[in-house]
PDB file of N, CA and C in Angstrom:
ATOM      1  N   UNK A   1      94.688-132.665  67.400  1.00  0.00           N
ATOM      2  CA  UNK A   1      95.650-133.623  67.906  1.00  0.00           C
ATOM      3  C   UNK A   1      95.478-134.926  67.124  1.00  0.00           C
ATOM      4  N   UNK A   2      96.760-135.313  67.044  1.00  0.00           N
ATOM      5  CA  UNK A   2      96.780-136.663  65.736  1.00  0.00           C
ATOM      6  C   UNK A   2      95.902-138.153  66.845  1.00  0.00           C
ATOM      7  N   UNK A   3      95.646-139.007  66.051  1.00  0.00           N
ATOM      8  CA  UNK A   3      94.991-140.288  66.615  1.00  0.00           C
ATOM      9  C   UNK A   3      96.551-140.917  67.634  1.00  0.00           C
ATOM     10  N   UNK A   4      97.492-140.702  66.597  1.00  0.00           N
ATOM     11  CA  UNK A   4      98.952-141.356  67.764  1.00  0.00           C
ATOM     12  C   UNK A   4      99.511-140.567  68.879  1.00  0.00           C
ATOM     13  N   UNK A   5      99.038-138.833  68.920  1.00  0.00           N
ATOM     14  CA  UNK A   5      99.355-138.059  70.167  1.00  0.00           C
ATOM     15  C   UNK A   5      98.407-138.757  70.602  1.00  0.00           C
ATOM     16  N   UNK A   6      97.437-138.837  70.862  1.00  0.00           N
ATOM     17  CA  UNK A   6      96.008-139.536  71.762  1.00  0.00           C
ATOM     18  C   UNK A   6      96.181-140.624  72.693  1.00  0.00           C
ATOM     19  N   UNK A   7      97.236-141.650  71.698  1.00  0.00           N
ATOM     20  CA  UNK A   7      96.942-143.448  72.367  1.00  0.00           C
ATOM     21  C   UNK A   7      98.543-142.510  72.811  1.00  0.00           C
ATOM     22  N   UNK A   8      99.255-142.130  72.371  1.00  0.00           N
ATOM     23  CA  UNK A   8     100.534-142.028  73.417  1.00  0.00           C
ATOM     24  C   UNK A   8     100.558-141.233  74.176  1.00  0.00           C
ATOM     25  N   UNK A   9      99.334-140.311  74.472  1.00  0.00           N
ATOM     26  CA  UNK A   9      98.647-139.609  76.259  1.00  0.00           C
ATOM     27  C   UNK A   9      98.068-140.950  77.038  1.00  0.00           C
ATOM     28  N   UNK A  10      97.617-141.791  76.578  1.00  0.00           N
ATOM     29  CA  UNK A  10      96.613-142.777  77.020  1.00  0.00           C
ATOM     30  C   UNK A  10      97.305-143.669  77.457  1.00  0.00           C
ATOM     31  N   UNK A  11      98.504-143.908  77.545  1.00  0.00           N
ATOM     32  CA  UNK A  11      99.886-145.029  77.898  1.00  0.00           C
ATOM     33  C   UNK A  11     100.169-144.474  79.292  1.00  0.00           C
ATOM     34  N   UNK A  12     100.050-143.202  79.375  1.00  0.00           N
ATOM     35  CA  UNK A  12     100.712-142.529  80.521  1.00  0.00           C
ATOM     36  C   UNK A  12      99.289-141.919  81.600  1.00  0.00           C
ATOM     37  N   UNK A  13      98.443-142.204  81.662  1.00  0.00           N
ATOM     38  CA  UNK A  13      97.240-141.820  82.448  1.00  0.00           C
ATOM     39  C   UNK A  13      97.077-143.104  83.184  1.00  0.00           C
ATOM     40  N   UNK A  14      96.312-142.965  84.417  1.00  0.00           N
ATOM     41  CA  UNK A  14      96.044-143.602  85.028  1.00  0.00           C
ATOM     42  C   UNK A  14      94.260-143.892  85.024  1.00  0.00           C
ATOM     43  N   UNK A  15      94.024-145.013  85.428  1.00  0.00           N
ATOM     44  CA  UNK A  15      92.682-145.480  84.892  1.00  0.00           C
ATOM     45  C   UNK A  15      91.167-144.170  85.154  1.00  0.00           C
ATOM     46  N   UNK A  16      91.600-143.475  86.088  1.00  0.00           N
ATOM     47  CA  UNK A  16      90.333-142.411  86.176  1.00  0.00           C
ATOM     48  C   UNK A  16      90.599-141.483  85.347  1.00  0.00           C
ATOM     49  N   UNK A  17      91.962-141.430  84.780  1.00  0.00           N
ATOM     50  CA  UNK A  17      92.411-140.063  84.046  1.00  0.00           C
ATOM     51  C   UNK A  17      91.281-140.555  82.683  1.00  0.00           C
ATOM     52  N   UNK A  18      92.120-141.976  82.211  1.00  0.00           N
ATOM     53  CA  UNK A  18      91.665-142.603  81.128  1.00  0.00           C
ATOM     54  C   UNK A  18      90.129-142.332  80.915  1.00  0.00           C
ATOM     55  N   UNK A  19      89.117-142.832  81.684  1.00  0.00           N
ATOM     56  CA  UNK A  19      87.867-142.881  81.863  1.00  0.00           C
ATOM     57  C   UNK A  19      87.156-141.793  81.830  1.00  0.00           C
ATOM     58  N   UNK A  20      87.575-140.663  82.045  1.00  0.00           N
ATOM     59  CA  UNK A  20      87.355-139.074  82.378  1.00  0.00           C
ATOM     60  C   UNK A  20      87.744-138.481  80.770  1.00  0.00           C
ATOM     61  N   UNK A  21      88.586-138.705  80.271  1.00  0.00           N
ATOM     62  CA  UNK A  21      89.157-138.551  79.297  1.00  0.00           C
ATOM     63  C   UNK A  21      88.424-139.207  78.014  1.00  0.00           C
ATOM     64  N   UNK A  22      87.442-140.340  78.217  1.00  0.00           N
ATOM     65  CA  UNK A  22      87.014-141.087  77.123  1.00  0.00           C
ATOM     66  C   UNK A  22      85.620-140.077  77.308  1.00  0.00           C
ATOM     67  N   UNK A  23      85.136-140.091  78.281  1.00  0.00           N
ATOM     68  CA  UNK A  23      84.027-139.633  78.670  1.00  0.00           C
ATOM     69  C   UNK A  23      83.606-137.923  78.502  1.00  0.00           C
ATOM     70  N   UNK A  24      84.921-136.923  78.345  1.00  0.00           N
ATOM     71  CA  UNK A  24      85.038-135.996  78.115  1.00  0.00           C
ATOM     72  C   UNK A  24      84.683-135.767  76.530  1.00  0.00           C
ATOM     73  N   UNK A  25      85.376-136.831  75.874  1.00  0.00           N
ATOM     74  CA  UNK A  25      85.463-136.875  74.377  1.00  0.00           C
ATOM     75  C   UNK A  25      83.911-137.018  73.602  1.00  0.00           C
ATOM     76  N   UNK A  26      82.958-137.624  74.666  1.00  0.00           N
ATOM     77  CA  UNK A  26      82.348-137.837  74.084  1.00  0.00           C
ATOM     78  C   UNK A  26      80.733-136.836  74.906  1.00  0.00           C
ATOM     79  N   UNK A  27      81.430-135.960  75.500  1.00  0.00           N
ATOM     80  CA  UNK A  27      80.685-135.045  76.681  1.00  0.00           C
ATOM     81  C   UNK A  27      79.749-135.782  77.338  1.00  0.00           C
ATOM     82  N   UNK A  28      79.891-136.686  77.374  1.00  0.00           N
ATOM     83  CA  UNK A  28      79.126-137.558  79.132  1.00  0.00           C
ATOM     84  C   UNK A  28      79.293-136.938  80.411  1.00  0.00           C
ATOM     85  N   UNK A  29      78.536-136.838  81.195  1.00  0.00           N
ATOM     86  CA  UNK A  29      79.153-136.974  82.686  1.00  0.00           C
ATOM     87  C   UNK A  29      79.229-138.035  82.873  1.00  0.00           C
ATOM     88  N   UNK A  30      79.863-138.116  84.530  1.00  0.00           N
ATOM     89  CA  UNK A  30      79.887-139.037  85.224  1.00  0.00           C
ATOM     90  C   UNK A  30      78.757-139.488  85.870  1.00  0.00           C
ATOM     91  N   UNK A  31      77.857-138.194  85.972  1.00  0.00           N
ATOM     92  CA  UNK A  31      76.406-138.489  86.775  1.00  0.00           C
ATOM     93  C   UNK A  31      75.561-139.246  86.094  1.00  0.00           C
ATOM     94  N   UNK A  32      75.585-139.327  84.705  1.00  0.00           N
ATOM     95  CA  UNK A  32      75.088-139.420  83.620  1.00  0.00           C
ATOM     96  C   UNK A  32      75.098-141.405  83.786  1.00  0.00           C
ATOM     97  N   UNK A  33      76.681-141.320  83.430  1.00  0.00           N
ATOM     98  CA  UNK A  33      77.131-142.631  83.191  1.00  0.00           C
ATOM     99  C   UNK A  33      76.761-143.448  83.718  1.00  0.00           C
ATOM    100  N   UNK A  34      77.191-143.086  85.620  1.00  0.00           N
ATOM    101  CA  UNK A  34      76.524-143.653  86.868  1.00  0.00           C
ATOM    102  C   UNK A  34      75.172-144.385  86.643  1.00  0.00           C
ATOM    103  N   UNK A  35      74.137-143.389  86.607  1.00  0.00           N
ATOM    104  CA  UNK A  35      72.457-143.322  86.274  1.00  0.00           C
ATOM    105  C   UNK A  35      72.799-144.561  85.232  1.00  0.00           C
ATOM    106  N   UNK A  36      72.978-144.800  84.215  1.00  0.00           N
ATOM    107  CA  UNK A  36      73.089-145.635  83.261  1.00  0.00           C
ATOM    108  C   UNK A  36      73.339-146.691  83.838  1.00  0.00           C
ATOM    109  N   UNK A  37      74.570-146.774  84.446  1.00  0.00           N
ATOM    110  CA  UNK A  37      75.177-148.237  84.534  1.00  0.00           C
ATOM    111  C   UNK A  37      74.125-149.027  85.500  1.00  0.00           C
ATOM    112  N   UNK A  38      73.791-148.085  86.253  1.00  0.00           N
ATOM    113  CA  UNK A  38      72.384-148.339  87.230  1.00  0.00           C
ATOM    114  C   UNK A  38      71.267-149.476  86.802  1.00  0.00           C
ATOM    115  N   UNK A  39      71.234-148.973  85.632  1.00  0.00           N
ATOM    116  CA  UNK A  39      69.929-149.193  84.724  1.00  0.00           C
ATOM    117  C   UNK A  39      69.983-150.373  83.985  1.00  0.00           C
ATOM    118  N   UNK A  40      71.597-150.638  83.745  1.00  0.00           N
ATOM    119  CA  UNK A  40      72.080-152.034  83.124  1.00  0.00           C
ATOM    120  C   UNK A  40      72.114-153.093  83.908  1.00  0.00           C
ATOM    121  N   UNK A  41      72.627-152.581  85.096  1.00  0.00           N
ATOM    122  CA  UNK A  41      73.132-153.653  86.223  1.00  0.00           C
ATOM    123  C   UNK A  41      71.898-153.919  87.543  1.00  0.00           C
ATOM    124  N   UNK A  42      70.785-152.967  87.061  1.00  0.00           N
ATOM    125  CA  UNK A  42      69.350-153.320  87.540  1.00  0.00           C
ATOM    126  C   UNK A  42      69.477-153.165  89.204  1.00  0.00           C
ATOM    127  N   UNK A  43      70.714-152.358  89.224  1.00  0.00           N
ATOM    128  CA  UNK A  43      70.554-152.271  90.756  1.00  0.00           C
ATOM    129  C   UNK A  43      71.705-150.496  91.112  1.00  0.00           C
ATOM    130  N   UNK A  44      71.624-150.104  92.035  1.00  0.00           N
ATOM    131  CA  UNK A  44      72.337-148.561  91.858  1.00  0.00           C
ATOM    132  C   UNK A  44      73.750-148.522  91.847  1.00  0.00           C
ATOM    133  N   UNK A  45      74.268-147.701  91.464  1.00  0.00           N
ATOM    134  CA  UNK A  45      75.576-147.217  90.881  1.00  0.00           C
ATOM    135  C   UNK A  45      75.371-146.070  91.203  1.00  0.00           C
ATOM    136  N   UNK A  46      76.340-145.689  92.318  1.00  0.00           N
ATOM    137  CA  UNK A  46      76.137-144.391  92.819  1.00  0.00           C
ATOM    138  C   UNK A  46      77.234-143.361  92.104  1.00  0.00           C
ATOM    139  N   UNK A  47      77.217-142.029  91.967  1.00  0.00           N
ATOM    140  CA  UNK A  47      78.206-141.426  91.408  1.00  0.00           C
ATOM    141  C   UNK A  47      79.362-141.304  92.136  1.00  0.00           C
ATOM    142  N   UNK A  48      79.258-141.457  94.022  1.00  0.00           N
ATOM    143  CA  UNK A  48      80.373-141.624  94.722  1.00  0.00           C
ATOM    144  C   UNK A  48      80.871-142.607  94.742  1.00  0.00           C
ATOM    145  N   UNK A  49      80.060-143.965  94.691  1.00  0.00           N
ATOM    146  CA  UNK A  49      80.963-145.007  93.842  1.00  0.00           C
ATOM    147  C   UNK A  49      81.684-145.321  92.676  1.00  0.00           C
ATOM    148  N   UNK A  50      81.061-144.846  92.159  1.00  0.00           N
ATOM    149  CA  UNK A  50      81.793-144.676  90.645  1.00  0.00           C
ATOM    150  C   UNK A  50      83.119-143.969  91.104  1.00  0.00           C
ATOM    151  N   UNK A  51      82.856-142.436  91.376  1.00  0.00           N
ATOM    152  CA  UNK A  51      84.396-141.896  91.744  1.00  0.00           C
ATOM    153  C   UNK A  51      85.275-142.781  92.315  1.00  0.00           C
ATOM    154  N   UNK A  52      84.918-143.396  93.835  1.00  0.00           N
ATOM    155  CA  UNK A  52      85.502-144.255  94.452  1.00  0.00           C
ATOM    156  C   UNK A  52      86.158-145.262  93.702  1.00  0.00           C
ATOM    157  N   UNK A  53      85.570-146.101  92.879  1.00  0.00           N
ATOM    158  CA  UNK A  53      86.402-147.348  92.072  1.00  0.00           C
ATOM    159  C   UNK A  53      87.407-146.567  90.917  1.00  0.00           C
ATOM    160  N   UNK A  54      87.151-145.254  90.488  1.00  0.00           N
ATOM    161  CA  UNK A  54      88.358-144.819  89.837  1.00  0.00           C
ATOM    162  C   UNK A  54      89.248-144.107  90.245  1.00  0.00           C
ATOM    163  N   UNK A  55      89.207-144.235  91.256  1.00  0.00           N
ATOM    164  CA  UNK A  55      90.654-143.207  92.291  1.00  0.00           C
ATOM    165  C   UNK A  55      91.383-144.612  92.864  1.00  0.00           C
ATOM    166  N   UNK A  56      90.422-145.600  93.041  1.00  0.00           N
ATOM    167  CA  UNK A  56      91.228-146.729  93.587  1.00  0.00           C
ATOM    168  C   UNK A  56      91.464-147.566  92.712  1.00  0.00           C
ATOM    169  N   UNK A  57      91.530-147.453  91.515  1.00  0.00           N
ATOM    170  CA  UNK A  57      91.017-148.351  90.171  1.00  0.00           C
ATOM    171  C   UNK A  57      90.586-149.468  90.597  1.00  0.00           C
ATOM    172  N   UNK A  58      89.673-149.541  91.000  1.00  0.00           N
ATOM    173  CA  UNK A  58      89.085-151.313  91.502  1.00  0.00           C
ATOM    174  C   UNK A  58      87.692-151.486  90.472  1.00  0.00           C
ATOM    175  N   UNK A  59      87.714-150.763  89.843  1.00  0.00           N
ATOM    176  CA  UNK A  59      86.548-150.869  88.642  1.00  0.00           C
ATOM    177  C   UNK A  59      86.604-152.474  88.054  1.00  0.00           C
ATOM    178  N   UNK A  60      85.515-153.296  87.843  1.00  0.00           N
ATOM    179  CA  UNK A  60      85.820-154.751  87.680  1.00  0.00           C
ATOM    180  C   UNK A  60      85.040-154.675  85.740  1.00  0.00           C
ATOM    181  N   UNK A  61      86.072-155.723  85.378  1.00  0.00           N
ATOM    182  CA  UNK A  61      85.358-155.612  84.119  1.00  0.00           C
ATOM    183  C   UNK A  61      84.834-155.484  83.372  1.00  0.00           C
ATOM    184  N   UNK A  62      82.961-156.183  84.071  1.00  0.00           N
ATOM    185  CA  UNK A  62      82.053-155.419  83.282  1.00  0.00           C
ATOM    186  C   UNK A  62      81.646-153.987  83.663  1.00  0.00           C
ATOM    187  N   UNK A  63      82.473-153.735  84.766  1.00  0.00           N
ATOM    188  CA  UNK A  63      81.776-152.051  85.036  1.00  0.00           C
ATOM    189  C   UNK A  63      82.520-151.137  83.914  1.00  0.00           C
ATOM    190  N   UNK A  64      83.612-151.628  83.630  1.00  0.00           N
ATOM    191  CA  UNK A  64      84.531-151.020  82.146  1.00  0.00           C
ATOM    192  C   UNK A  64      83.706-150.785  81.059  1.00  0.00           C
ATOM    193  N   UNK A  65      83.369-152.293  80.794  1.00  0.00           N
ATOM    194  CA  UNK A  65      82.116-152.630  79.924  1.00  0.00           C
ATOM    195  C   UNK A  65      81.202-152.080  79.863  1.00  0.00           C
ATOM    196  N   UNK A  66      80.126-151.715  80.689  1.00  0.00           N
ATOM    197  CA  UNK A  66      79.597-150.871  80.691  1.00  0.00           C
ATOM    198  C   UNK A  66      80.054-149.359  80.538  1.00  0.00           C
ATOM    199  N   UNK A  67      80.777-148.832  80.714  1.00  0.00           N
ATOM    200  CA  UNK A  67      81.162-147.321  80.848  1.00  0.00           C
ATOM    201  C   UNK A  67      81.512-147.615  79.246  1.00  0.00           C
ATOM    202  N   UNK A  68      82.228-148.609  78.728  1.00  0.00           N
ATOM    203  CA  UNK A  68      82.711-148.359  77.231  1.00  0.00           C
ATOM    204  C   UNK A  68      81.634-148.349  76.454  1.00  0.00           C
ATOM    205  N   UNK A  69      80.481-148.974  76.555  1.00  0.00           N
ATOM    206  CA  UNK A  69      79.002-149.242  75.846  1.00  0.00           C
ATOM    207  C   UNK A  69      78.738-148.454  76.118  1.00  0.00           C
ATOM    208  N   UNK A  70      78.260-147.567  76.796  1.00  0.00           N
ATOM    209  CA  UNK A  70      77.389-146.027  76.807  1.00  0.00           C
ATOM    210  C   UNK A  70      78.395-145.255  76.531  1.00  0.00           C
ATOM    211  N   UNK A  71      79.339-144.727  76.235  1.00  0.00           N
ATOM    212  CA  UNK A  71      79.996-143.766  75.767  1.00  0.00           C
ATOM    213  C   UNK A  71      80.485-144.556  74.363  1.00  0.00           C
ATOM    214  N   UNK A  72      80.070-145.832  74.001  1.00  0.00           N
ATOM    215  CA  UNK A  72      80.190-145.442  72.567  1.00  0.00           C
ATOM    216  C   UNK A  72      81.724-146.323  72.266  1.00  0.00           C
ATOM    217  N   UNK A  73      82.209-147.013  73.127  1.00  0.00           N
ATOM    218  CA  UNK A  73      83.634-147.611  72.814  1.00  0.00           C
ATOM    219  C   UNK A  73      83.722-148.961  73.085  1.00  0.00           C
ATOM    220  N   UNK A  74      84.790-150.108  72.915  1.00  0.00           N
ATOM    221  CA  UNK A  74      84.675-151.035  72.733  1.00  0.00           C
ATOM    222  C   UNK A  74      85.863-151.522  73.582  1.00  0.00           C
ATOM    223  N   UNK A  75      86.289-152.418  74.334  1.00  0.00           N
ATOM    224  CA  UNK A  75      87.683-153.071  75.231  1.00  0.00           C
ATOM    225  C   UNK A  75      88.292-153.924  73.677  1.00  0.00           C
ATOM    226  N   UNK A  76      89.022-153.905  73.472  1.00  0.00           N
ATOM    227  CA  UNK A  76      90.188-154.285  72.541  1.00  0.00           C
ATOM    228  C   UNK A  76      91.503-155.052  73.443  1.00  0.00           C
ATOM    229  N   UNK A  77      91.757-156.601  73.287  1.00  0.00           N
ATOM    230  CA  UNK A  77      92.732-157.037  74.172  1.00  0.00           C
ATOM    231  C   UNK A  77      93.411-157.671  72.824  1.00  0.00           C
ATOM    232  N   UNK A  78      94.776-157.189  72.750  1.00  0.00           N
ATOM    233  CA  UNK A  78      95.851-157.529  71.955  1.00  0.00           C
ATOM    234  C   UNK A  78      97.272-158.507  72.465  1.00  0.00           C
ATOM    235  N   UNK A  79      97.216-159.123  71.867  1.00  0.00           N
ATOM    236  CA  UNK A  79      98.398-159.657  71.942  1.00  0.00           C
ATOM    237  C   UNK A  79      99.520-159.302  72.063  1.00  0.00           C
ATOM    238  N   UNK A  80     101.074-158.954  72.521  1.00  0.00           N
ATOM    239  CA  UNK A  80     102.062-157.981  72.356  1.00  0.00           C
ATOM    240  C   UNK A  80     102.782-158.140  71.033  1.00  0.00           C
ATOM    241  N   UNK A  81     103.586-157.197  70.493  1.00  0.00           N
ATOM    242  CA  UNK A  81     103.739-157.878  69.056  1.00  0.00           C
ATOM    243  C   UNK A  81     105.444-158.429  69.594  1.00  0.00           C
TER     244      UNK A  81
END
């Protein structure tokens, strides 16, 4: 699949699809991730929380941040052209 089928699946997902989808790419779990973010944020990150903030997308910035740093990706904020 081309790099532009990719970002034009990624327009149309919703933020757990997205996250599941980055995380697939790069064969993480979620249990995995969780445990991690744990470890950054020096306090627990449960994996039912985790689910929880991406079904409700209430995931807050740096928890993005974090999930993009251990799987290896970066937040990119563009301007519209």
């Amino acid at each position: 699949m081309s790099s532009t089928a990719i970002k034009s699946i990624m327009l149309v997902m919703n933020l757990k699809e997205k996250v599941k989808s980055l995380l697939a790419s790069k064969a993480l779990t979620m249990t995995y991730v969780a445990q991690e973010i744990s470890k950054k944020r020096g306090r627990k990150f449960s994996l039912t929380n985790f689910s929880m903030k991406l079904k409700k997308e209430t995931l807050t910035y740096k928890e993005l941040k974090y999930i993009c740093d251990i799987a290896g990706f970066e937040i990119e904020i563009k301007e519209k052209p």
